[in-house]
C-alpha atoms as a PDB file:
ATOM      1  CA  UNK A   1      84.099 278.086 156.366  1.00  0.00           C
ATOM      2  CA  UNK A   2      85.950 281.087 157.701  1.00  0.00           C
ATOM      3  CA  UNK A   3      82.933 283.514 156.952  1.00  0.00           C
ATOM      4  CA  UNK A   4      80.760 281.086 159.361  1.00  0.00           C
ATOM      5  CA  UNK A   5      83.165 281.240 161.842  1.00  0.00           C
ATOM      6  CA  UNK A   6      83.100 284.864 162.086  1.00  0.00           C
ATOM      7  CA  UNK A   7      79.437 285.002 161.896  1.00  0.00           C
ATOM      8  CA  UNK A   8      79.449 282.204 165.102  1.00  0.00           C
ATOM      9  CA  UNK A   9      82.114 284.042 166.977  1.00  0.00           C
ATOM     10  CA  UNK A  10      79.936 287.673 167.060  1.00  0.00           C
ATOM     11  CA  UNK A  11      76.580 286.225 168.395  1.00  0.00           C
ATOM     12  CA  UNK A  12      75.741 283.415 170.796  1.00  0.00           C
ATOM     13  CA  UNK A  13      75.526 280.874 168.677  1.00  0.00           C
ATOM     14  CA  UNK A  14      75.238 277.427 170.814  1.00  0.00           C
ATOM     15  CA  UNK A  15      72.557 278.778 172.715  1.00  0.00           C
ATOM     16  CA  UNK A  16      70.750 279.932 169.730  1.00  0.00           C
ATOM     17  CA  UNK A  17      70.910 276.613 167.967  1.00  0.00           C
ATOM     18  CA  UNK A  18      69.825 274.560 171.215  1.00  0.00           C
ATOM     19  CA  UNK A  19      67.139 276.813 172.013  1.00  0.00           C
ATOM     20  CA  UNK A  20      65.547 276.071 168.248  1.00  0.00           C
ATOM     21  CA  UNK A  21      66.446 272.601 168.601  1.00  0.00           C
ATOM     22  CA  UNK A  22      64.424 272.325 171.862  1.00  0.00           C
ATOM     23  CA  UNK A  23      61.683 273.738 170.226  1.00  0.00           C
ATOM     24  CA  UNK A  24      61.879 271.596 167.046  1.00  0.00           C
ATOM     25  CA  UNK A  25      62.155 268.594 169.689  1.00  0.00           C
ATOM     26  CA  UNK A  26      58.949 269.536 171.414  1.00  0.00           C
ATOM     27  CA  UNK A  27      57.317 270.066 167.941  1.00  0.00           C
ATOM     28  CA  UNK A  28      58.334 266.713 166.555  1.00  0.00           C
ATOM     29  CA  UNK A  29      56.764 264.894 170.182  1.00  0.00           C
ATOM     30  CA  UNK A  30      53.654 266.592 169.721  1.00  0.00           C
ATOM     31  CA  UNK A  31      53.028 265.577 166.334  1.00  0.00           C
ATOM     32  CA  UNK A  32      54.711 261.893 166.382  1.00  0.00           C
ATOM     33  CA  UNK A  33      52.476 259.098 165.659  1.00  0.00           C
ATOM     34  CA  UNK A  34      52.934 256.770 168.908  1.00  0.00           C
ATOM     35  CA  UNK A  35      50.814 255.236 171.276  1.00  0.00           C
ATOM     36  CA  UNK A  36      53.370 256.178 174.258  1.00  0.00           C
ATOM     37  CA  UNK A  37      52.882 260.173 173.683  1.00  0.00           C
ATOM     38  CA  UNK A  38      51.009 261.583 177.064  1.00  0.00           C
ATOM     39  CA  UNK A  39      48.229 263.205 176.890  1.00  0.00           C
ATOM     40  CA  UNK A  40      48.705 265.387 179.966  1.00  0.00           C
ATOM     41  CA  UNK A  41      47.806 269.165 180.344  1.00  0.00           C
ATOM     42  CA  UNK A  42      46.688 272.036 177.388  1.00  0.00           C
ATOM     43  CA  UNK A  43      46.930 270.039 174.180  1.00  0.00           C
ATOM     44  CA  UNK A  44      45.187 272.733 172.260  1.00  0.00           C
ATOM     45  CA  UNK A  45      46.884 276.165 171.095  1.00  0.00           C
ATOM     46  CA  UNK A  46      49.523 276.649 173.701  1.00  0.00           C
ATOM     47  CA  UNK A  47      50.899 273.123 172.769  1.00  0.00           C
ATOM     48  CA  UNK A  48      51.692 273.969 169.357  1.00  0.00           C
ATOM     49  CA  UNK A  49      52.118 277.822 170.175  1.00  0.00           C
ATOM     50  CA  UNK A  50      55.510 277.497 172.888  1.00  0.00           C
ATOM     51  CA  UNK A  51      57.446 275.321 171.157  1.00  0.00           C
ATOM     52  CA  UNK A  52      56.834 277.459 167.979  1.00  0.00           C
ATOM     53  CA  UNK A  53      57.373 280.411 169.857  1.00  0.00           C
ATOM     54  CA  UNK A  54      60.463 278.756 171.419  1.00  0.00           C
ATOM     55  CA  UNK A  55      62.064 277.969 167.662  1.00  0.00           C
ATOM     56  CA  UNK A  56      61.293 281.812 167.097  1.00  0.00           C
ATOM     57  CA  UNK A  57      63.113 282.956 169.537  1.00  0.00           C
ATOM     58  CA  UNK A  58      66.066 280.968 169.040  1.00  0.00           C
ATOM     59  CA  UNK A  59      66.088 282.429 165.409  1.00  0.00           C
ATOM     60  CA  UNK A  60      66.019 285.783 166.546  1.00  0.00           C
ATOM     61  CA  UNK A  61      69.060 285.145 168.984  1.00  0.00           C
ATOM     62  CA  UNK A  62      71.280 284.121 166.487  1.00  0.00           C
ATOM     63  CA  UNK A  63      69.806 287.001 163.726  1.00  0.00           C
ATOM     64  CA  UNK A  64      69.753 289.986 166.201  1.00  0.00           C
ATOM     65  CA  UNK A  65      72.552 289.507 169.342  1.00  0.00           C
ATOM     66  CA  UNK A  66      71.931 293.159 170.652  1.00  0.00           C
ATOM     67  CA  UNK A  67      68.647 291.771 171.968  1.00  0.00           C
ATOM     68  CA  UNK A  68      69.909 288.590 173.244  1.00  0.00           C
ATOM     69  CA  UNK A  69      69.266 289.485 177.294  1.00  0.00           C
ATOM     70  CA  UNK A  70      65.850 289.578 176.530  1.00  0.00           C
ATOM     71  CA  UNK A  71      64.743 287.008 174.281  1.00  0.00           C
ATOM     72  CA  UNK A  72      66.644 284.537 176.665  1.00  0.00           C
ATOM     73  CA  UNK A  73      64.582 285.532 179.623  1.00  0.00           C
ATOM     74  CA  UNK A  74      61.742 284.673 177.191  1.00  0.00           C
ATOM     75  CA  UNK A  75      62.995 281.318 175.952  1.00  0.00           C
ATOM     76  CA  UNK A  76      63.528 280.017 179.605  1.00  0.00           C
ATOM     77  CA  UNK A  77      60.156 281.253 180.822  1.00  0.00           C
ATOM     78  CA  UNK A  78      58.656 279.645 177.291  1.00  0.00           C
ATOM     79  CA  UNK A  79      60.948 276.035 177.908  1.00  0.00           C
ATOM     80  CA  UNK A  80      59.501 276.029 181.212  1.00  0.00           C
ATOM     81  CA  UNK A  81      55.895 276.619 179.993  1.00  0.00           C
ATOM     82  CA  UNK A  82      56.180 273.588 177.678  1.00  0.00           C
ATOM     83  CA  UNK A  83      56.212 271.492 181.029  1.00  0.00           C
ATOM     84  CA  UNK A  84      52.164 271.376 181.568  1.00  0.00           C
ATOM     85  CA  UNK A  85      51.620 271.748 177.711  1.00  0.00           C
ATOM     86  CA  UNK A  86      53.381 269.650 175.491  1.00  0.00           C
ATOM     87  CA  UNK A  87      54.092 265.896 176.195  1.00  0.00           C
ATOM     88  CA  UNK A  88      56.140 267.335 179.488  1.00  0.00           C
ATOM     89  CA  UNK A  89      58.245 269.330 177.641  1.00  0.00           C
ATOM     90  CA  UNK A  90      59.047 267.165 174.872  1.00  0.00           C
ATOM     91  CA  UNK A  91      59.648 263.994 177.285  1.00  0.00           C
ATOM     92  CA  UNK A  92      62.485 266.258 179.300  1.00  0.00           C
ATOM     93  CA  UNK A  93      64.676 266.651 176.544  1.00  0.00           C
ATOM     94  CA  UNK A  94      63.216 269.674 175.008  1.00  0.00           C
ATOM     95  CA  UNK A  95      62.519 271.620 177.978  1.00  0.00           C
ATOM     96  CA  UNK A  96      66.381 271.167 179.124  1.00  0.00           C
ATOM     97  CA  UNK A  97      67.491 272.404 175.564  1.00  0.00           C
ATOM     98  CA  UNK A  98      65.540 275.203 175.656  1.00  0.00           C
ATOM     99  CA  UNK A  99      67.079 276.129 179.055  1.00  0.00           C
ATOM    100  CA  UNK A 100      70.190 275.261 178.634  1.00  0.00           C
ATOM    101  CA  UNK A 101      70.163 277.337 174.981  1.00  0.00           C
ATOM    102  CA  UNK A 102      68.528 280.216 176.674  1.00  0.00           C
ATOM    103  CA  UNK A 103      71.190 280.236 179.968  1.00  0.00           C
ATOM    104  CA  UNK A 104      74.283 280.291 177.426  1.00  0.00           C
ATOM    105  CA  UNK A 105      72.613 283.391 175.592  1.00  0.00           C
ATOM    106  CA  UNK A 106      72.167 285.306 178.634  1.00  0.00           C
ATOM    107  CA  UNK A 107      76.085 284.281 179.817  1.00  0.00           C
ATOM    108  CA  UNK A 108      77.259 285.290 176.193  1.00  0.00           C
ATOM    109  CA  UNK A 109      79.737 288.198 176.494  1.00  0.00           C
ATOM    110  CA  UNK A 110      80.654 289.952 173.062  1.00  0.00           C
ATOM    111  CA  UNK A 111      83.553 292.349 174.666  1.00  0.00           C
ATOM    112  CA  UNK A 112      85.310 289.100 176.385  1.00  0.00           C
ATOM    113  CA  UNK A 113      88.602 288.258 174.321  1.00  0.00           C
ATOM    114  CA  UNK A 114      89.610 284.560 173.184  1.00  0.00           C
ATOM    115  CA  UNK A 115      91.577 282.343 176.078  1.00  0.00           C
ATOM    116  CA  UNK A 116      93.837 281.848 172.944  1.00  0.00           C
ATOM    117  CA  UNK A 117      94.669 286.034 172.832  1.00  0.00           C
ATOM    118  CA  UNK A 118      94.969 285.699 176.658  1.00  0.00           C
ATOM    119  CA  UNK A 119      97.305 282.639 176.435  1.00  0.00           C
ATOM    120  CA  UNK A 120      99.632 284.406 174.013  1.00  0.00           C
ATOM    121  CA  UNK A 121      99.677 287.406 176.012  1.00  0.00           C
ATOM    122  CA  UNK A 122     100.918 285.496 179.100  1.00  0.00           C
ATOM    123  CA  UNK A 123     103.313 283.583 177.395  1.00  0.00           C
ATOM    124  CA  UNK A 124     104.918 286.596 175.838  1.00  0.00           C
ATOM    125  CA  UNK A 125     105.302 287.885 179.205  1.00  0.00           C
ATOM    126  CA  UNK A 126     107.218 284.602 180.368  1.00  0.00           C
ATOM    127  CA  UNK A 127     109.527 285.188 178.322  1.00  0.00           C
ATOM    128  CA  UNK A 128     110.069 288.816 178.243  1.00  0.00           C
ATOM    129  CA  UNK A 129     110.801 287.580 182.093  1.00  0.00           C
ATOM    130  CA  UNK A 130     108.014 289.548 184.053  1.00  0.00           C
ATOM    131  CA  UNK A 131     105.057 287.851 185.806  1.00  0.00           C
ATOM    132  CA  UNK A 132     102.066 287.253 183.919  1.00  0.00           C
ATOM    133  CA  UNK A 133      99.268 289.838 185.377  1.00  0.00           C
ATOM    134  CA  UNK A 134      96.200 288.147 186.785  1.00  0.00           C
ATOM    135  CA  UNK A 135      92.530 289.262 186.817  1.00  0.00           C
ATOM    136  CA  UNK A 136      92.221 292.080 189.565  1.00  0.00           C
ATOM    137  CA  UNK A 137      95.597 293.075 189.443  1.00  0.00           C
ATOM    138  CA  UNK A 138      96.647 296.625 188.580  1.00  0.00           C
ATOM    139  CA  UNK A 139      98.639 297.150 185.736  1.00  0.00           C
END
């Protein structure tokens, strides 16, 4: 469990997984068998094609970090484009994964350090007796 950890902790890894899970949500509403489904907008290609696209792109998120600015910009414009195609966006729930995934992998920062680094450091300054430094301070 340790080794997944450690693969989590270097990539963005929540956004990632909800960005294929929007994408397998969509998926699963366009091929369910019930009479509620909408029939609204494209059902051809580009129904099946963004939410495929969208469970893609998720993959390569978590498999290839470096890139992440840009596939998340994709994967929001993509969620969004499942709106007019595919059962509005997988009834809601699919578009907001998708966007929600793809905002957390654009806000992922690889350099920041753990709160739980930052929390020792401060309390090892309490009680060396100095004043914890703050963001913005100089040193």
């Amino acid at each position: 469990m340790n080794g997944f950890r450690r693969w989590t902790a270097r990539r963005p890894f929540p956004g990632g997984l909800l960005l294929v899970l929007g994408g397998a949500e969509i998926l699963v509403t366009m091929k369910a068998p019930l009479p509620v489904i909408l029939h609204i907008g494209m059902q051809g290609l580009a129904g099946y094609l963004l939410p495929t696209l969208m469970v893609l792109i998720g993959l390569l998120i978590l498999f290839n970090p470096t890139q992440r600015l840009f596939y998340s910009i994709i994967g929001v414009l993509l969620s969004l484009g499942t709106w007019p195609t595919s059962n509005l966006g997988g009834f809601l729930v699919g578009l907001l994964l998708g966007v929600v995934g793809s905002c957390l992998a654009f806000g992922w920062l690889p350099e920041q350090e753990s709160r739980k680094v930052r929390r020792q450091r401060r309390k090892a300054a309490r009680a060396a007796g100095q004043p914890p430094l703050r963001a913005g301070e100089p040193a």
